[in-house]
N, C-alpha and C. Protein backbone atom coordinates (compact mmCIF):
# COMPACT_ATOMS: atom_id res chain seq x y z
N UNK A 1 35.93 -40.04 -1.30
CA UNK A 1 35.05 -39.43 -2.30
C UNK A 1 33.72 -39.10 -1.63
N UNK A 2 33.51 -37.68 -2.38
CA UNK A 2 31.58 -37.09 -1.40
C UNK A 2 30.68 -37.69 -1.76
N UNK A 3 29.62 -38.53 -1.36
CA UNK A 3 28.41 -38.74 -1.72
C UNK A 3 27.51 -37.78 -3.09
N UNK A 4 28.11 -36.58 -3.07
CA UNK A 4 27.72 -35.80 -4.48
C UNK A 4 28.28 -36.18 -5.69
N UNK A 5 27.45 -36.25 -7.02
CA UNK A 5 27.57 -36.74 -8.08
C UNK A 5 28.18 -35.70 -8.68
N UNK A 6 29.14 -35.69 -9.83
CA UNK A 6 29.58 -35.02 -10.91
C UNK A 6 28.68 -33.82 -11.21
N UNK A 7 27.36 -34.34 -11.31
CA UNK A 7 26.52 -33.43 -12.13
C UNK A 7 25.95 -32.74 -11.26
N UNK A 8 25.60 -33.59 -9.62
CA UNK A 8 25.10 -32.17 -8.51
C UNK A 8 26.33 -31.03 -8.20
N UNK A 9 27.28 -31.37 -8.51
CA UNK A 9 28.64 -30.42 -8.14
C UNK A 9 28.29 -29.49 -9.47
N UNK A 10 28.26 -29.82 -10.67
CA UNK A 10 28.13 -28.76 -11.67
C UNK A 10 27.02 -28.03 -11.82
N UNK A 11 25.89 -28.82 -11.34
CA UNK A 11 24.59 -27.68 -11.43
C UNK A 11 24.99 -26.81 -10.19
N UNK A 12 25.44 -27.55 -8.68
CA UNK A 12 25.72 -26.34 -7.59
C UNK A 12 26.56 -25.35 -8.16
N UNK A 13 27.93 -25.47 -9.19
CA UNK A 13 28.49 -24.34 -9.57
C UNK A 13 27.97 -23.55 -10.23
N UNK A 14 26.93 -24.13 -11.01
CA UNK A 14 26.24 -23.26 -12.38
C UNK A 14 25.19 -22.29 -11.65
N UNK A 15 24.82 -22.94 -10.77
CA UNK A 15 23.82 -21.74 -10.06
C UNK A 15 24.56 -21.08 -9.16
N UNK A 16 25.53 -21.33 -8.50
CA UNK A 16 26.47 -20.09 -7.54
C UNK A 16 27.05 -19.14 -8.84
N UNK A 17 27.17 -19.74 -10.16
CA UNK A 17 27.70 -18.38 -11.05
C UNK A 17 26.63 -17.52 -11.45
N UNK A 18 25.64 -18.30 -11.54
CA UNK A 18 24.51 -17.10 -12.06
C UNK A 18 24.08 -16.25 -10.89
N UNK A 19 23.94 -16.77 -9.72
CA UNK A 19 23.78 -16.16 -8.76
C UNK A 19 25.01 -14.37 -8.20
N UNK A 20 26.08 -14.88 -8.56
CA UNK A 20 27.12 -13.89 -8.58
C UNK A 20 26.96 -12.98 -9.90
N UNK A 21 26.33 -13.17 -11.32
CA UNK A 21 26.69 -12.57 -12.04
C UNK A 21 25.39 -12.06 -12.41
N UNK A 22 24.23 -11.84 -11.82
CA UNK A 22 22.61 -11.52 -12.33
C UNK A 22 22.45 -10.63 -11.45
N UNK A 23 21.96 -9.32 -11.16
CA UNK A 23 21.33 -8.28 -10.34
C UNK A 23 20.96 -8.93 -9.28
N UNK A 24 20.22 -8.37 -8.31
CA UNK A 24 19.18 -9.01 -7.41
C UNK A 24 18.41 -8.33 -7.69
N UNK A 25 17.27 -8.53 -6.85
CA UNK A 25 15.85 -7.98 -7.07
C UNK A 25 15.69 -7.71 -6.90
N UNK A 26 16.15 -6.11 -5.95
CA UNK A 26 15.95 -5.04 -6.01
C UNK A 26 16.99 -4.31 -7.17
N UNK A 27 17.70 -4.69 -7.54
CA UNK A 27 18.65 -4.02 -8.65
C UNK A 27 17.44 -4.21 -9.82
N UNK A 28 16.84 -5.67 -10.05
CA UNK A 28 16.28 -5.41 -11.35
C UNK A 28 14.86 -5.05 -11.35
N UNK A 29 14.50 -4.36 -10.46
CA UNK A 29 13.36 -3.30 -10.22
C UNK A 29 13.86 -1.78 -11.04
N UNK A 30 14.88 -1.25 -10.30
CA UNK A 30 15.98 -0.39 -11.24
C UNK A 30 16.15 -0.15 -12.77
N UNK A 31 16.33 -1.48 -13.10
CA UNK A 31 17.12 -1.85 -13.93
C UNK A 31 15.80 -1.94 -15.42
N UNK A 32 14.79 -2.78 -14.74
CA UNK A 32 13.06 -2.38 -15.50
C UNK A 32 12.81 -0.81 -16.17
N UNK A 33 13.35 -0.01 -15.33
CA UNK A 33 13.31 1.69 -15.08
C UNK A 33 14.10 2.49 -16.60
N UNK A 34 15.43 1.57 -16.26
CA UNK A 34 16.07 2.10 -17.01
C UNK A 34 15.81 1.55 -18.52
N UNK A 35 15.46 0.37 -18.44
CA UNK A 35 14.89 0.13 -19.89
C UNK A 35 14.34 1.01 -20.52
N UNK A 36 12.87 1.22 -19.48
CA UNK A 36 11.87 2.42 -20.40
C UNK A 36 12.34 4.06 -20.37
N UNK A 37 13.69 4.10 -19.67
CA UNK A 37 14.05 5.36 -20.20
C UNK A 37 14.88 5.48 -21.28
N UNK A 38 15.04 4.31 -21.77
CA UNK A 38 16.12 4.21 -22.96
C UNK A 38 16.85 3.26 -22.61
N UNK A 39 17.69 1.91 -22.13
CA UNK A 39 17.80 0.89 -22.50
C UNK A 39 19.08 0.65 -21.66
N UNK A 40 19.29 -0.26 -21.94
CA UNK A 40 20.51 -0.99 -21.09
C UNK A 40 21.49 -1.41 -22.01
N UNK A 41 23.02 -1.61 -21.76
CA UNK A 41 23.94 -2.35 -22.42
C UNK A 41 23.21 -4.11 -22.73
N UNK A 42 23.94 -4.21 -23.52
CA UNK A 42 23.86 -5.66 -23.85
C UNK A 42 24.30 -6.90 -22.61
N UNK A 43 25.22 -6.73 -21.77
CA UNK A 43 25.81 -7.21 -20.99
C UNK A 43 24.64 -7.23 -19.71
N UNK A 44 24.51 -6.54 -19.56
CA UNK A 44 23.04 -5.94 -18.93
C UNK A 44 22.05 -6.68 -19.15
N UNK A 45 21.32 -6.16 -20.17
CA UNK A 45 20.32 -7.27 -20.70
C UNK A 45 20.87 -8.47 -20.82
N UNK A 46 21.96 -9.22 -20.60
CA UNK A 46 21.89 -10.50 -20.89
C UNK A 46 22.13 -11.37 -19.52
N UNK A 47 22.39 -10.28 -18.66
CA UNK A 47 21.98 -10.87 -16.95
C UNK A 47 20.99 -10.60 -16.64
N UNK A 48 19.86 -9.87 -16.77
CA UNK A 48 18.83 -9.40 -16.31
C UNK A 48 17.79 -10.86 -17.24
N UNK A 49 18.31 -11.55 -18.09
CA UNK A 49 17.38 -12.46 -18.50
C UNK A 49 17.80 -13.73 -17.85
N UNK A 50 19.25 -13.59 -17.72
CA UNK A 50 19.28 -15.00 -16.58
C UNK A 50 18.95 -15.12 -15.23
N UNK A 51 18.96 -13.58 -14.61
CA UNK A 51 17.91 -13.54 -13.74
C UNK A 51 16.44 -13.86 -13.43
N UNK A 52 15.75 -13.78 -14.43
CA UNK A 52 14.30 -14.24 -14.87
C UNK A 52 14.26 -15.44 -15.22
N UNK A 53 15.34 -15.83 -15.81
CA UNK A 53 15.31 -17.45 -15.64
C UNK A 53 15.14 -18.50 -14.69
N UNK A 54 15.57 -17.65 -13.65
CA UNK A 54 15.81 -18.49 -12.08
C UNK A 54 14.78 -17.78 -11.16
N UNK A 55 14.25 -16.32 -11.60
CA UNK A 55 13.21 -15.89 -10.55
C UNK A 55 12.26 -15.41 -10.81
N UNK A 56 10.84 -16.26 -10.32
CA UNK A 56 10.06 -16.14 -10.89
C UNK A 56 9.21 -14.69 -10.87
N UNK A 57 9.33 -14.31 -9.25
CA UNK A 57 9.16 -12.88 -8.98
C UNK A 57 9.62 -11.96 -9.67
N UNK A 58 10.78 -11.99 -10.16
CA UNK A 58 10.75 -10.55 -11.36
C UNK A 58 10.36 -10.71 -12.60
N UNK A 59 9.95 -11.95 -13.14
CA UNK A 59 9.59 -12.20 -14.09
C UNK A 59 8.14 -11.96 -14.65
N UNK A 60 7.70 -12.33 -13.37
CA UNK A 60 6.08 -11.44 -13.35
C UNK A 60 6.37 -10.11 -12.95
N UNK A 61 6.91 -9.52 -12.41
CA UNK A 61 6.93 -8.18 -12.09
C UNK A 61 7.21 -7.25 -14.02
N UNK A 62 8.27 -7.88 -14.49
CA UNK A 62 8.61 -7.61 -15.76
C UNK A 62 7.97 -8.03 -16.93
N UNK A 63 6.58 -9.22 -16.53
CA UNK A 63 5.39 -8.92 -17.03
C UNK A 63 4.58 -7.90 -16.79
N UNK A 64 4.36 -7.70 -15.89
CA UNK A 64 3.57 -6.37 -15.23
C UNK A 64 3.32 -5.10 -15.66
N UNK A 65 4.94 -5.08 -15.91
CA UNK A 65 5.55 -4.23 -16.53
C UNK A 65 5.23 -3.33 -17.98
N UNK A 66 5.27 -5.13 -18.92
CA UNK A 66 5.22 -4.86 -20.02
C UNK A 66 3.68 -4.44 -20.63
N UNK A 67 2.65 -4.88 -19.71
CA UNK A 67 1.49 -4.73 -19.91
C UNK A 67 1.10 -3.52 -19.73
N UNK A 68 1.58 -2.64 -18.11
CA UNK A 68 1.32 -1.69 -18.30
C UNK A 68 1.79 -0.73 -19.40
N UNK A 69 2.97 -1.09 -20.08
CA UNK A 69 3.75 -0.04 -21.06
C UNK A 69 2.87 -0.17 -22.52
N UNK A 70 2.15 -1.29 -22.28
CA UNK A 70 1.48 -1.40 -23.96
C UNK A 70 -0.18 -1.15 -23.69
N UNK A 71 -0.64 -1.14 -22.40
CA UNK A 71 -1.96 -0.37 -22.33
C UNK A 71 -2.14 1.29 -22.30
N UNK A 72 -0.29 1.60 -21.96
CA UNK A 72 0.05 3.18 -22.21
C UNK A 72 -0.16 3.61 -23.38
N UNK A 73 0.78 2.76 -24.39
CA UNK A 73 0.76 2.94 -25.77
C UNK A 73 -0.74 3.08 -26.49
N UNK A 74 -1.26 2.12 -26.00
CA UNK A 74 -2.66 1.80 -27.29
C UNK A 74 -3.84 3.18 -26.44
N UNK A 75 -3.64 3.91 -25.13
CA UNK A 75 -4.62 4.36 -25.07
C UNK A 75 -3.80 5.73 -24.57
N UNK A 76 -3.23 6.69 -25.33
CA UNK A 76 -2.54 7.78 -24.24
C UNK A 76 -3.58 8.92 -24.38
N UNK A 77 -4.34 8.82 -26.14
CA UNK A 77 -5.35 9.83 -25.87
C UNK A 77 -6.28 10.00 -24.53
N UNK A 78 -6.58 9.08 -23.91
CA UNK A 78 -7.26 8.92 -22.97
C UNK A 78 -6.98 8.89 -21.26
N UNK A 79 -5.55 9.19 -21.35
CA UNK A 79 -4.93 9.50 -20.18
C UNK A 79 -5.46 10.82 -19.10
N UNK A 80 -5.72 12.13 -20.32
CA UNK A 80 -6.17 13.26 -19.74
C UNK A 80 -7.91 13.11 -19.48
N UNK A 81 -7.79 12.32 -20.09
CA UNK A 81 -9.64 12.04 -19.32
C UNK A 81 -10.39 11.19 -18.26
N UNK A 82 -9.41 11.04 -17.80
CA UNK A 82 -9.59 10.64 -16.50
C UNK A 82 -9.42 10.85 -15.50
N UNK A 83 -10.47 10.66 -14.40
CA UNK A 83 -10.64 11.68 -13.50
C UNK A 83 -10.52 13.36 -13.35
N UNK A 84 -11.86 13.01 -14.50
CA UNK A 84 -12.34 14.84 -14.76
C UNK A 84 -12.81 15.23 -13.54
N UNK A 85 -13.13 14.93 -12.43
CA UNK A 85 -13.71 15.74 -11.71
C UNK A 85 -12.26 16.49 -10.91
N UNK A 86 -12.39 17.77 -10.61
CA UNK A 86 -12.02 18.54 -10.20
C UNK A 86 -11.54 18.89 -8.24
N UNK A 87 -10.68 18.93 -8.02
CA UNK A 87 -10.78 19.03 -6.48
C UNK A 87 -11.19 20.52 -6.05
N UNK A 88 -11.66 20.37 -4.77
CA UNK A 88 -12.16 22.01 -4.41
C UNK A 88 -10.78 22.77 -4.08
N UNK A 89 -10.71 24.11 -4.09
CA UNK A 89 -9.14 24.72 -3.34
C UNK A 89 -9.39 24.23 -1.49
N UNK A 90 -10.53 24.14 -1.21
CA UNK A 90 -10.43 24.03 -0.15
C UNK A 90 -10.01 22.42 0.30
N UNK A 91 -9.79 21.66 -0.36
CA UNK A 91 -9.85 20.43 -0.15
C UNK A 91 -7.88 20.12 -0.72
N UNK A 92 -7.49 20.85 -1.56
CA UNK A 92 -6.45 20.72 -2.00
C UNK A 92 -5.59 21.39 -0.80
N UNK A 93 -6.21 22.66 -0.39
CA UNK A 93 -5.43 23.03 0.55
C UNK A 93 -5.23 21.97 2.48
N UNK A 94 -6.67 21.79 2.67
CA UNK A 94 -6.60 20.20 3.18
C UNK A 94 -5.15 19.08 2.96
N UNK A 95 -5.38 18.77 2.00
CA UNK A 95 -3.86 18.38 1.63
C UNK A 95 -2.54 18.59 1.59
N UNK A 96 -2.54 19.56 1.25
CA UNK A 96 -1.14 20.46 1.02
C UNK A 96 -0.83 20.72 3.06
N UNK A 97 -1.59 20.91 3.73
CA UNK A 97 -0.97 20.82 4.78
C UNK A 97 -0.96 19.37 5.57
N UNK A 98 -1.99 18.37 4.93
CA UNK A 98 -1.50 17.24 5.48
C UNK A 98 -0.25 16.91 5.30
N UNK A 99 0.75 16.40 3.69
CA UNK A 99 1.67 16.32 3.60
C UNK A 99 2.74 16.91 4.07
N UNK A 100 2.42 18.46 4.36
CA UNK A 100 3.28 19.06 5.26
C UNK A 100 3.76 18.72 6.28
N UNK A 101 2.43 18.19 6.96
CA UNK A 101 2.58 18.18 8.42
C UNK A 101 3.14 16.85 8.74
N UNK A 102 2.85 15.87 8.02
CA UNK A 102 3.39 14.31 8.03
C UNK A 102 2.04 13.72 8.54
N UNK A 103 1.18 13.93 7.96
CA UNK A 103 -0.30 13.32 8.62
C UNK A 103 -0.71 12.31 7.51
N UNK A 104 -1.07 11.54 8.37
CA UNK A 104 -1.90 10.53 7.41
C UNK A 104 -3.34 10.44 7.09
């Protein structure tokens, strides 16, 4: 018999299943995306929360998230007023060939 207890064998299984059955974290970067374009299956959402259960990094990220989506909401009148000032053509065109060119 292993030196492992009953219950370290079942928490090691319980986290190798969630581990197999939750996105990773770059999937639920994605997966954040598709929410705010309209939503996910249920099955979906219900791995993407046991993912957050176990990691703390997307969990703040999917805070992050939510903050920016509700400082969208409460202020969109105010979206077009910012950064009124104007670029010159000569300065835009500046640009337009930096990106061209691959310049930094």
């Amino acid at each position: 018999m292993s030196g492992r207890s009953t219950l370290s064998r079942l928490r090691e299984a319980g986290v190798d299943l969630v581990c197999r059955v939750t996105p990773t974290c770059a999937e639920m970067t994605r997966l954040f995306s598709r929410i705010q374009d309209g939503g996910v299956s249920l099955w979906t959402w219900v791995r993407m929360r046991l993912h957050m259960a176990i990691c703390v990094w997307c969990r703040r990220y999917g805070a992050q998230l939510d903050i920016l989506r509700r400082l969208g909401r409460k202020f969109p009148e105010a979206w077009g007023e910012c950064g009124g000032e104007k670029l010159s053509p000569e300065a835009k065109e500046r640009i337009r060939r930096a990106v061209e060119n691959g310049d930094k």
